[in-house]
C-alpha atoms as a PDB file:
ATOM      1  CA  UNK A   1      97.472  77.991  86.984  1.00  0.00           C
ATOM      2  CA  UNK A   2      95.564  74.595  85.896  1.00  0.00           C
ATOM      3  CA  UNK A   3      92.842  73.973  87.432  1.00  0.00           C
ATOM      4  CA  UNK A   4      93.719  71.297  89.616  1.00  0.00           C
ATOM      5  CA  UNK A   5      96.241  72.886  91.101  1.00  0.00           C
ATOM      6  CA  UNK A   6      93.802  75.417  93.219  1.00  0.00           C
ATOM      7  CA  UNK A   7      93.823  74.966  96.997  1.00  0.00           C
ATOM      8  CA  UNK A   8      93.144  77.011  99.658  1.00  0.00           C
ATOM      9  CA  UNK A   9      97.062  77.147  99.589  1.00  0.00           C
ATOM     10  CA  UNK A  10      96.651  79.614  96.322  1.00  0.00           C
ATOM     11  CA  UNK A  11      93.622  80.958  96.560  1.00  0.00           C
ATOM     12  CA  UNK A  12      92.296  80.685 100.517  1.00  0.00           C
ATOM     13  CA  UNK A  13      88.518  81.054 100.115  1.00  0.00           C
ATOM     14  CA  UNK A  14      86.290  82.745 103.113  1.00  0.00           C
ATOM     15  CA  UNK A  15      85.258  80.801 105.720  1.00  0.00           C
ATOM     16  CA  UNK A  16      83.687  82.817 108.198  1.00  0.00           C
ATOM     17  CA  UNK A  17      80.054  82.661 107.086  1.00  0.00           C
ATOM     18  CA  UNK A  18      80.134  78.966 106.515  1.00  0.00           C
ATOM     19  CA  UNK A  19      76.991  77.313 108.209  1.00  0.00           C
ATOM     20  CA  UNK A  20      77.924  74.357 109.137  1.00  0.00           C
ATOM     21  CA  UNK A  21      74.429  73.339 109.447  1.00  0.00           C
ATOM     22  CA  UNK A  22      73.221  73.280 105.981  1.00  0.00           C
ATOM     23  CA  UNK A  23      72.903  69.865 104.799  1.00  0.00           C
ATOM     24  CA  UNK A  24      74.892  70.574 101.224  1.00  0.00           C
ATOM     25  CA  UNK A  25      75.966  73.627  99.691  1.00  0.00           C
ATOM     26  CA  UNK A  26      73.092  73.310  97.043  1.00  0.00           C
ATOM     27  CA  UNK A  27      70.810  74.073  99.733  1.00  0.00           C
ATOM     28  CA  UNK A  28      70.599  77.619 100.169  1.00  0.00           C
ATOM     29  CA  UNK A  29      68.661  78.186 103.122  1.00  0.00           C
ATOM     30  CA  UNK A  30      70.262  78.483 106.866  1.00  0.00           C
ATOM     31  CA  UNK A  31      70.640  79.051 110.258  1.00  0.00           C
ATOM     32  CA  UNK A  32      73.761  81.075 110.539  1.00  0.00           C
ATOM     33  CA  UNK A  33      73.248  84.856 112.730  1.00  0.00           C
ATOM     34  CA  UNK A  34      74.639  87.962 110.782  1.00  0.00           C
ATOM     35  CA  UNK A  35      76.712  90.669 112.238  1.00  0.00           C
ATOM     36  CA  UNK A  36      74.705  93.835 112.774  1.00  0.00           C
ATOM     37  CA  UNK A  37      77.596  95.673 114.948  1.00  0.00           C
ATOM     38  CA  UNK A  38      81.201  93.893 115.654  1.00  0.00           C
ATOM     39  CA  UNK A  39      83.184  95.435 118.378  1.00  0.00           C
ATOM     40  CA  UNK A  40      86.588  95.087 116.581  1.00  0.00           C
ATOM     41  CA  UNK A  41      85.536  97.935 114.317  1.00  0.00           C
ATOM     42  CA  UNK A  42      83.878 100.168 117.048  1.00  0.00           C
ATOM     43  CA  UNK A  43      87.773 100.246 118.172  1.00  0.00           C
ATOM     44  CA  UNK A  44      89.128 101.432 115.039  1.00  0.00           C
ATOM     45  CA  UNK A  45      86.099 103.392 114.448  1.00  0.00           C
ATOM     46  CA  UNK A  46      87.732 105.480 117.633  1.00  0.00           C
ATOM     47  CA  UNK A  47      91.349 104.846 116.367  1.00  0.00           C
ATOM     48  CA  UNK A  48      90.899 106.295 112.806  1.00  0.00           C
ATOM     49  CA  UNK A  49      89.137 109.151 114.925  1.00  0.00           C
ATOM     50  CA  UNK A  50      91.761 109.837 117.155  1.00  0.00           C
ATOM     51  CA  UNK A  51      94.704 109.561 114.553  1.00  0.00           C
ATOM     52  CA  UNK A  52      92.819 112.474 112.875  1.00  0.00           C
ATOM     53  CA  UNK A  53      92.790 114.590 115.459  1.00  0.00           C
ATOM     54  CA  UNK A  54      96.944 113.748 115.568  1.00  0.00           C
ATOM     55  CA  UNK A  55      96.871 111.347 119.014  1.00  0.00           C
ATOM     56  CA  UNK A  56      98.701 108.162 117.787  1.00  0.00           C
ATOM     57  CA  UNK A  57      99.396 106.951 121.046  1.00  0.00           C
ATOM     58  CA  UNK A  58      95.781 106.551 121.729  1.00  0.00           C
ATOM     59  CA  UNK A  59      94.975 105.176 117.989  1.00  0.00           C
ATOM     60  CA  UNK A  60      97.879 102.840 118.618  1.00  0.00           C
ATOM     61  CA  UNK A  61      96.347 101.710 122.245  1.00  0.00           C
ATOM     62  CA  UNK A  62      93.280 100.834 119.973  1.00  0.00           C
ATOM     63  CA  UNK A  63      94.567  99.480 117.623  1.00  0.00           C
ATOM     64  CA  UNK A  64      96.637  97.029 119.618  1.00  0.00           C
ATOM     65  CA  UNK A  65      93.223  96.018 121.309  1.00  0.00           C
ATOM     66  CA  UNK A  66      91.895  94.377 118.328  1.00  0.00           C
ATOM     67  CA  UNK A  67      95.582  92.976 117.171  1.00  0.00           C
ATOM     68  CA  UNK A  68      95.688  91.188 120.936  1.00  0.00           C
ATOM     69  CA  UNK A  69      92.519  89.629 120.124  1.00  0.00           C
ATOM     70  CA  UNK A  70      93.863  88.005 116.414  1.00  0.00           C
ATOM     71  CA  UNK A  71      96.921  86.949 118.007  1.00  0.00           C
ATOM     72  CA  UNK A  72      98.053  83.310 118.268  1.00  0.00           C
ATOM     73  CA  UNK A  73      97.994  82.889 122.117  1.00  0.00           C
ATOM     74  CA  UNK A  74     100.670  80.803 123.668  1.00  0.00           C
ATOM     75  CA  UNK A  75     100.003  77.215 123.524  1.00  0.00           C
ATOM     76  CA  UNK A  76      97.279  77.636 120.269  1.00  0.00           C
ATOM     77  CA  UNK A  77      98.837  75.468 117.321  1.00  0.00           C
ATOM     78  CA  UNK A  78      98.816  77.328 114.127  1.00  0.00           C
ATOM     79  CA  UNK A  79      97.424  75.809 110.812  1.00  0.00           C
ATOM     80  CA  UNK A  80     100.332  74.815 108.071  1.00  0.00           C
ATOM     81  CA  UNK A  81      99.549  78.055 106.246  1.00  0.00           C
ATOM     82  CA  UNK A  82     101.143  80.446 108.962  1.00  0.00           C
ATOM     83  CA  UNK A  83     104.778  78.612 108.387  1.00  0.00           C
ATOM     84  CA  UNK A  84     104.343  77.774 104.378  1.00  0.00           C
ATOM     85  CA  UNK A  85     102.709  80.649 103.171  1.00  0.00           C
ATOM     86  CA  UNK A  86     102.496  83.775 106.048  1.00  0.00           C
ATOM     87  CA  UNK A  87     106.739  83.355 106.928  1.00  0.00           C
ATOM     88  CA  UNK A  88     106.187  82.053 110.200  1.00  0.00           C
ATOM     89  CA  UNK A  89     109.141  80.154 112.027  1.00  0.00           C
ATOM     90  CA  UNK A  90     107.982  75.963 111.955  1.00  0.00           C
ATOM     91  CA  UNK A  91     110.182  75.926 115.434  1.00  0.00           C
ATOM     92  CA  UNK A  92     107.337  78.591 117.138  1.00  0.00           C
ATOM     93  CA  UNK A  93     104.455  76.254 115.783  1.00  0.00           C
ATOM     94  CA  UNK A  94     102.682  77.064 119.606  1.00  0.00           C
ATOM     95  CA  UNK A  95     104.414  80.099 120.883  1.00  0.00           C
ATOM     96  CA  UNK A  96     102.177  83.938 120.916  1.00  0.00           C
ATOM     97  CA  UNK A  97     102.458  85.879 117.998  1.00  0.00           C
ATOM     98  CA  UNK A  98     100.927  88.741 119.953  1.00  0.00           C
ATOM     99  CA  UNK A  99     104.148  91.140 120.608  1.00  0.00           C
ATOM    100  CA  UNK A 100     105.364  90.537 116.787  1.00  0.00           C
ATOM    101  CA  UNK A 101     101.871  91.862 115.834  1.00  0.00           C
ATOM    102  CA  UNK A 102     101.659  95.303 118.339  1.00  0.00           C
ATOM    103  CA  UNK A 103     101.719  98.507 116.321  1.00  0.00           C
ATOM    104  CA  UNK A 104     103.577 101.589 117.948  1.00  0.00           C
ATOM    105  CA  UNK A 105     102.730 105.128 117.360  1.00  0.00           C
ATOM    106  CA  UNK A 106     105.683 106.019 115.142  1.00  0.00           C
ATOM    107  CA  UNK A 107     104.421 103.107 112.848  1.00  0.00           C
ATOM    108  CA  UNK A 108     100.838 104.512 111.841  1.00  0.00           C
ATOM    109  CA  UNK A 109     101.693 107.711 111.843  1.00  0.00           C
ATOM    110  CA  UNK A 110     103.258 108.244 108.770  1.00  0.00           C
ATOM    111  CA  UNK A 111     100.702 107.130 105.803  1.00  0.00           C
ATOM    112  CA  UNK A 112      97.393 107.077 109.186  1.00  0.00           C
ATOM    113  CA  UNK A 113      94.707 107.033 106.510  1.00  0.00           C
ATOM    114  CA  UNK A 114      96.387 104.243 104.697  1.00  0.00           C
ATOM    115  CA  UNK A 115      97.813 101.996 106.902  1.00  0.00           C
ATOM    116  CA  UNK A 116      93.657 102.173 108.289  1.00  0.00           C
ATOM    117  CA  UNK A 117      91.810 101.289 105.321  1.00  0.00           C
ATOM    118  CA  UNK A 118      94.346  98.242 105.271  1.00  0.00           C
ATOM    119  CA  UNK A 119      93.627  97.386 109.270  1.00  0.00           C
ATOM    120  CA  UNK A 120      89.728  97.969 108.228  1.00  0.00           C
ATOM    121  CA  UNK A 121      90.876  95.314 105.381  1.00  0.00           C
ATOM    122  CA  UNK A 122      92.074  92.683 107.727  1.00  0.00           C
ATOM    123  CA  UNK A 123      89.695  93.240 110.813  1.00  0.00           C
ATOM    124  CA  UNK A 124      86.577  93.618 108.495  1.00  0.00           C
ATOM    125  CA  UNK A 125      87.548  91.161 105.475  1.00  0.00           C
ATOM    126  CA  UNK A 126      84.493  89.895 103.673  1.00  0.00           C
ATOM    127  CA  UNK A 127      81.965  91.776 105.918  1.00  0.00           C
ATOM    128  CA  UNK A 128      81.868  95.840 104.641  1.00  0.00           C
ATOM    129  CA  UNK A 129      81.355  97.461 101.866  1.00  0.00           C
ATOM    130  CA  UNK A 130      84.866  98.832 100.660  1.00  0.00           C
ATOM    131  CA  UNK A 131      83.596 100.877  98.417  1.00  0.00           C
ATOM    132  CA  UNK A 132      82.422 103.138 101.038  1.00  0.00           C
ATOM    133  CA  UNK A 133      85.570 103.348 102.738  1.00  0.00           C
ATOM    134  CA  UNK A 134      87.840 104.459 100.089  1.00  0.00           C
ATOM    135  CA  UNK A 135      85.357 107.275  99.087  1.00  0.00           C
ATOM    136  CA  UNK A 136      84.628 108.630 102.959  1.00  0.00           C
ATOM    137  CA  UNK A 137      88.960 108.514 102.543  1.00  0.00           C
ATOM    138  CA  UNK A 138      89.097 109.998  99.348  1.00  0.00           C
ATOM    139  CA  UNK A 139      91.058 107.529  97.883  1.00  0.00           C
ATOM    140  CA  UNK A 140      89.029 105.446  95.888  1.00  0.00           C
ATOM    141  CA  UNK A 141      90.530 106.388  92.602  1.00  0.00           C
ATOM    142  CA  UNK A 142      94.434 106.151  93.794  1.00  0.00           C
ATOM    143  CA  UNK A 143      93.952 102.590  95.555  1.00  0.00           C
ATOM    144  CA  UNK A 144      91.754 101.079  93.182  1.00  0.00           C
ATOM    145  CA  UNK A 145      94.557 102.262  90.429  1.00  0.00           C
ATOM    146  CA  UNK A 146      97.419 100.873  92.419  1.00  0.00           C
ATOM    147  CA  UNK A 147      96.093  97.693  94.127  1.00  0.00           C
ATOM    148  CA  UNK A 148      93.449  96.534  91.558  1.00  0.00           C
ATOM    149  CA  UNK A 149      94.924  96.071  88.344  1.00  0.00           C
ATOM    150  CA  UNK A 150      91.658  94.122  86.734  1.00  0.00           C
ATOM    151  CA  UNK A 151      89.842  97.876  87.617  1.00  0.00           C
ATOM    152  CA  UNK A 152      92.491 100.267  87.155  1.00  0.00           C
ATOM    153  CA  UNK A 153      92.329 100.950  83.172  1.00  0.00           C
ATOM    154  CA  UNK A 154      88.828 101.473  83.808  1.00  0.00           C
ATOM    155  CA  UNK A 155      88.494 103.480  87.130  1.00  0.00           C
ATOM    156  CA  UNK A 156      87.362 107.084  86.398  1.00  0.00           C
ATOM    157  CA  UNK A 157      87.712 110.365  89.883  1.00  0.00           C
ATOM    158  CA  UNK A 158      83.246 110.042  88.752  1.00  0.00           C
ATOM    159  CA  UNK A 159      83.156 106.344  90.001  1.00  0.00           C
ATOM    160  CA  UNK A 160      83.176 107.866  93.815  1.00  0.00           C
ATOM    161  CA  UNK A 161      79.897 108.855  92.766  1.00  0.00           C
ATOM    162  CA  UNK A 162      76.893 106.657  92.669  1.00  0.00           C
ATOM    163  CA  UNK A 163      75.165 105.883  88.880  1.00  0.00           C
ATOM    164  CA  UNK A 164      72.357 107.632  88.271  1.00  0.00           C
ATOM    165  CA  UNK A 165      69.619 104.838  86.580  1.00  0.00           C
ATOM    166  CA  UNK A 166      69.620 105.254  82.758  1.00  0.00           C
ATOM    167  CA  UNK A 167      65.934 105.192  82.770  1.00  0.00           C
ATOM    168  CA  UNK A 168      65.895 107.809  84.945  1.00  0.00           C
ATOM    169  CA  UNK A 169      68.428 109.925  82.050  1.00  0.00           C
ATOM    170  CA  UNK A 170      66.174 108.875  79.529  1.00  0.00           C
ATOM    171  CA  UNK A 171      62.986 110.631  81.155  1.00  0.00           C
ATOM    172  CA  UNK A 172      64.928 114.032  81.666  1.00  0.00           C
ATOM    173  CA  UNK A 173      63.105 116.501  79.600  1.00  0.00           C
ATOM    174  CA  UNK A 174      64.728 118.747  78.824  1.00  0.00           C
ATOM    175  CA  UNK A 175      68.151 117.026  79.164  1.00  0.00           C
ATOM    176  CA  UNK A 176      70.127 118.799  81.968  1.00  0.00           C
ATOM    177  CA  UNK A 177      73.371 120.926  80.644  1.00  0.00           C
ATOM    178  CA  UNK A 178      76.912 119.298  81.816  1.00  0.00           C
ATOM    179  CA  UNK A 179      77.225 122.010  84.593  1.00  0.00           C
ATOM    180  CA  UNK A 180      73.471 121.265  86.365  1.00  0.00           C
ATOM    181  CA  UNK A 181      73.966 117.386  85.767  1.00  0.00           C
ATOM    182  CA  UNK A 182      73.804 115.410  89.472  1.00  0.00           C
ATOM    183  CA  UNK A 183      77.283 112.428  89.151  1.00  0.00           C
ATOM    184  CA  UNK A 184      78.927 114.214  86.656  1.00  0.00           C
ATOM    185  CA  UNK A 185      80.332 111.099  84.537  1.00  0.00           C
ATOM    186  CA  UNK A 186      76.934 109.264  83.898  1.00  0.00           C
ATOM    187  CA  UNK A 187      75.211 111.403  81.480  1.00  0.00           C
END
């Protein structure tokens, strides 16, 4: 795509730590507060927990709590991107999106683990670490593979493991065998 054809149309950019008081974007200092807990992910903390245990309903419930909260409410005019690029209806520019958003228990309960890490996705999007959420899920290897296609020639089952430092190889003495190696992969 040339170059001067990139807009937040193709590639929206992330604007939810933009301080707005900085004076340019050279200057690197700022005033903006971080987020040390959000409660959006305390809920599906407790829904992911409660879909384990096999209680939809009540993963749903929680679920829904945090979609109510992203919903357009009724009245709230939508930017141009929820009609040209999202599939929204033009005609519904200020009507709720909130009961085309809900999730029902038959929904999540098929592929739970899944269809989580992608709610964690949305509700949490530039803010975790998703590394750490596909390996607590096991499924660091099988996403990476078939949602990351820059990664997925190189993605090895070892890369849910931490590197050990080279430096830290290079001092073993006497070099550990394959079986008493720590992250088998790195040595």
């Amino acid at each position: 795509m040339p170059v001067d054809e990139n807009t937040n149309h193709f590639f929206p950019c992330l604007k939810k730590w933009l301080d707005t008081q900085r004076p340019d974007m050279n200057y690197e200092q700022g005033g903006r507060n971080f987020v040390r807990m959000r409660l959006g992910e305390t809920y599906l903390i407790a829904a992911e927990a409660y879909g384990r245990k096999g209680d939809f309903e009540k993963a749903a419930s929680l679920i829904n709590i945090v979609r109510k909260r992203a919903a357009y409410k009724e009245g709230e005019a939508k930017p141009q991107e929820w009609w040209q690029i999202d599939g929204g209806n033009i005609a519904n520019l200020t009507g709720s999106t909130e009961k085309s958003i809900l999730v029902t228990p038959a929904e999540i309960s098929d592929d739970f683990i899944g269809f989580m890490l992608d709610e964690r996705a949305r509700e949490t999007y530039g803010e975790m670490n998703r590394w750490e959420d596909l390996v607590r899920t096991e499924t660091l290897y099988e996403r990476v593979k078939k949602f990351n296609p820059d990664a997925a020639p190189n993605i090895r089952e070892y890369h849910k493991l931490r590197p050990i430092p080279q430096n830290h190889i290079d001092r073993l003495s006497p070099k550990p065998s394959a079986e008493e190696a720590q992250n088998e992969g790195y040595y």
